[in-house]
C-alpha atoms as a PDB file:
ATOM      1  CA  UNK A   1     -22.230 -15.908   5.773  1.00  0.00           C
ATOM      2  CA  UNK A   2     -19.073 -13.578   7.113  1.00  0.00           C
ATOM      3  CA  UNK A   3     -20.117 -11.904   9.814  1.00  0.00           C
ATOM      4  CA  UNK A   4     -18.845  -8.375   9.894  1.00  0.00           C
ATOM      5  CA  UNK A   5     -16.502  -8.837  13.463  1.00  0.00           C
ATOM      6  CA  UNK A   6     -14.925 -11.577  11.250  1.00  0.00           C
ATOM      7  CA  UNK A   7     -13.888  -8.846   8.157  1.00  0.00           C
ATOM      8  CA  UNK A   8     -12.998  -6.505  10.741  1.00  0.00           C
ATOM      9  CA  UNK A   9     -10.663  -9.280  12.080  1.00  0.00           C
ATOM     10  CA  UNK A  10      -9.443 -10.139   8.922  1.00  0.00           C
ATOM     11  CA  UNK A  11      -8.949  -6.531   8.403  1.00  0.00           C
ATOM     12  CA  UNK A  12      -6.455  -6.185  11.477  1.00  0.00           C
ATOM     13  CA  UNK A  13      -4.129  -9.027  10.113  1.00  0.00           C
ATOM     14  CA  UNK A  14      -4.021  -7.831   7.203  1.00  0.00           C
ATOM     15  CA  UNK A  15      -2.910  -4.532   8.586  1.00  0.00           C
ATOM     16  CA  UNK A  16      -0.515  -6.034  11.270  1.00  0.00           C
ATOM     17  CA  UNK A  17       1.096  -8.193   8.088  1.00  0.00           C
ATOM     18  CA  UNK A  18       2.008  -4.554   6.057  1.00  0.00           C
ATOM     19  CA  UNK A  19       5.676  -4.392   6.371  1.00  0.00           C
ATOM     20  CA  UNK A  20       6.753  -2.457   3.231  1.00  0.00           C
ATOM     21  CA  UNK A  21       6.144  -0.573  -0.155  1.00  0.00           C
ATOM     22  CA  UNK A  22       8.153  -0.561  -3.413  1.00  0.00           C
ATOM     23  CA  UNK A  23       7.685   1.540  -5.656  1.00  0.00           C
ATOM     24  CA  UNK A  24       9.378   0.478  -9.120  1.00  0.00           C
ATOM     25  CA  UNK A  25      11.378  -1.928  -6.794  1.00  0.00           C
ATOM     26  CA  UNK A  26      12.275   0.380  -3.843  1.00  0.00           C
ATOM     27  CA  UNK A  27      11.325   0.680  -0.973  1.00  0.00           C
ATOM     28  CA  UNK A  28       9.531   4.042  -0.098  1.00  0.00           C
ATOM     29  CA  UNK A  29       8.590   4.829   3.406  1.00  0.00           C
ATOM     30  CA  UNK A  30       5.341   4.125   5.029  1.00  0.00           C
ATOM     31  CA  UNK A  31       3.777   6.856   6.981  1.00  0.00           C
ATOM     32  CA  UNK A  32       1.287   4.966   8.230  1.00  0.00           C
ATOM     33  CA  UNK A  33      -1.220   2.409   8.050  1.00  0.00           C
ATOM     34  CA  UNK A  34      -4.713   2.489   9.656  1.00  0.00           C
ATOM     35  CA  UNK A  35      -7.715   0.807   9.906  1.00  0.00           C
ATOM     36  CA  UNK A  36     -11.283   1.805  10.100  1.00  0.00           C
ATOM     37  CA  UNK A  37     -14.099  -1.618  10.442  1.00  0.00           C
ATOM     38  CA  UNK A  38     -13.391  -3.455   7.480  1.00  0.00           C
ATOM     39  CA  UNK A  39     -10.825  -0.894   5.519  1.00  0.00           C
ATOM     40  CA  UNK A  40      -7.362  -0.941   5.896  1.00  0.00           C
ATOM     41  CA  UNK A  41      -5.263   2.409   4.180  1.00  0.00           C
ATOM     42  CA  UNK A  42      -1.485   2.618   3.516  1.00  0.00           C
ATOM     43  CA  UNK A  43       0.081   5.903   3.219  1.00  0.00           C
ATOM     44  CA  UNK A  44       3.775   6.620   2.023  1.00  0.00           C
ATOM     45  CA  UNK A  45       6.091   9.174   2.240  1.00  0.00           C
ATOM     46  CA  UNK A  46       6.540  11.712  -0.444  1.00  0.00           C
ATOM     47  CA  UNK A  47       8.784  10.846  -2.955  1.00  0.00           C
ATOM     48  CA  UNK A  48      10.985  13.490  -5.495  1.00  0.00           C
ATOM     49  CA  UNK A  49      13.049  12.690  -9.075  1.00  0.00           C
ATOM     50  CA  UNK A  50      10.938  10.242  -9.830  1.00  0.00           C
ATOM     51  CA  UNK A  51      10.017   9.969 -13.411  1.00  0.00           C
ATOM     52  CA  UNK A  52       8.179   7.099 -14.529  1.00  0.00           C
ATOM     53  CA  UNK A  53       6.141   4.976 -12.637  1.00  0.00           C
ATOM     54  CA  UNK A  54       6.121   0.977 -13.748  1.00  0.00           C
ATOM     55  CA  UNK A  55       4.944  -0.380 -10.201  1.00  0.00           C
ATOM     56  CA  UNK A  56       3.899  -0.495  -6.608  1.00  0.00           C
ATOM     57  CA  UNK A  57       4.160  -3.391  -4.379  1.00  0.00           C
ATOM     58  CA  UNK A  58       2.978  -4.032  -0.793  1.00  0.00           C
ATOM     59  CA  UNK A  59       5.502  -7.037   0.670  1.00  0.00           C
ATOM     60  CA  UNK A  60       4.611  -9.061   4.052  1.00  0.00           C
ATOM     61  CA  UNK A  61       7.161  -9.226   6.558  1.00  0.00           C
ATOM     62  CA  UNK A  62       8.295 -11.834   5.163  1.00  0.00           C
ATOM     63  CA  UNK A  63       8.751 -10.270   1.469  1.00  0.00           C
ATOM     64  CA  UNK A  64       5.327 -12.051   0.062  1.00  0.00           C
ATOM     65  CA  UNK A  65       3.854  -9.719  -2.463  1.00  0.00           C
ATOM     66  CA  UNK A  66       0.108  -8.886  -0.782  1.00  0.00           C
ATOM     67  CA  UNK A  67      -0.940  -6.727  -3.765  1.00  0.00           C
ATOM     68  CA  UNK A  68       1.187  -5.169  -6.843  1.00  0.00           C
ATOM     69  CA  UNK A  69      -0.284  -2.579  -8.924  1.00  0.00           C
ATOM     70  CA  UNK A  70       1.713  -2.304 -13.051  1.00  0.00           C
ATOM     71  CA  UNK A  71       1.247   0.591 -14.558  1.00  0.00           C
ATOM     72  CA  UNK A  72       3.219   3.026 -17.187  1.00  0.00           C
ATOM     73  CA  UNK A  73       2.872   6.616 -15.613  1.00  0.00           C
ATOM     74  CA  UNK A  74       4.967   9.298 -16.585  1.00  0.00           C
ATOM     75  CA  UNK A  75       5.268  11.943 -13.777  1.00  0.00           C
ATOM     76  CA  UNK A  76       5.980  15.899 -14.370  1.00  0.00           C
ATOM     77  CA  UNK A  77       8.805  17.435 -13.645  1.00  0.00           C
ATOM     78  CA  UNK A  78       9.022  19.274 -10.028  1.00  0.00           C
ATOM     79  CA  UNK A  79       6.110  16.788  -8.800  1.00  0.00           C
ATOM     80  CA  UNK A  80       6.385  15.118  -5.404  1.00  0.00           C
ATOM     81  CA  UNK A  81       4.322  11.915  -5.350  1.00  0.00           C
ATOM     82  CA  UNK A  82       2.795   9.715  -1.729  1.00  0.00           C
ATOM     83  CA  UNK A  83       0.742   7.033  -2.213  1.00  0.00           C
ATOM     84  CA  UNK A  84      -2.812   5.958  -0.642  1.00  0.00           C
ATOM     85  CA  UNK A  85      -3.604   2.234  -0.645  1.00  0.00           C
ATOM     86  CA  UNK A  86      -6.878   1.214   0.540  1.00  0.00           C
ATOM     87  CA  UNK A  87      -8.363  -2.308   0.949  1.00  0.00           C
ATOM     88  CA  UNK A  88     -11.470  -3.110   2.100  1.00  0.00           C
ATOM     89  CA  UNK A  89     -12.452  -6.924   3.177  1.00  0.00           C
ATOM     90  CA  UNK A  90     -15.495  -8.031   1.910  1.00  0.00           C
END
């Protein structure tokens, strides 16, 4: 059984290992990343002129993809987008 101190745990590395975002290949700014027990949220800057939205990748600090999202998302015009990743270790 995984104890709960061990997801929490797991949870921090995870956290410490968040180096960057990409969004459709470029990097976007993270705001910040925090942790609460077992979850671990990414938040990103706001971005503007963006108008279609094929991916999002969270990249290690050494560029290793820990999640990528695909999608086909057209955004309005005049919108500002951020982004809120959350993972929670189970």
């Amino acid at each position: 059984m995984i104890t709960q101190l061990y997801r929490e745990h797991t949870a921090a590395d995870l956290k410490n290992r968040i180096s960057k975002v990409l969004l459709n290949g470029n990097e976007t700014e993270i705001v910040e990343v925090t942790i609460q027990g077992t979850v671990v949220t990414v938040l990103t800057n706001r971005e503007e002129d963006i108008e279609h939205i094929e991916s999002v990748q969270i990249l290690d600090q050494q560029n290793n993809v820990i999640t990528e999202r695909t999608t086909d998302l057209d955004v309005s015009n005049n919108r500002t987008l951020d982004f809120r990743i959350t993972f929670e270790v189970v």
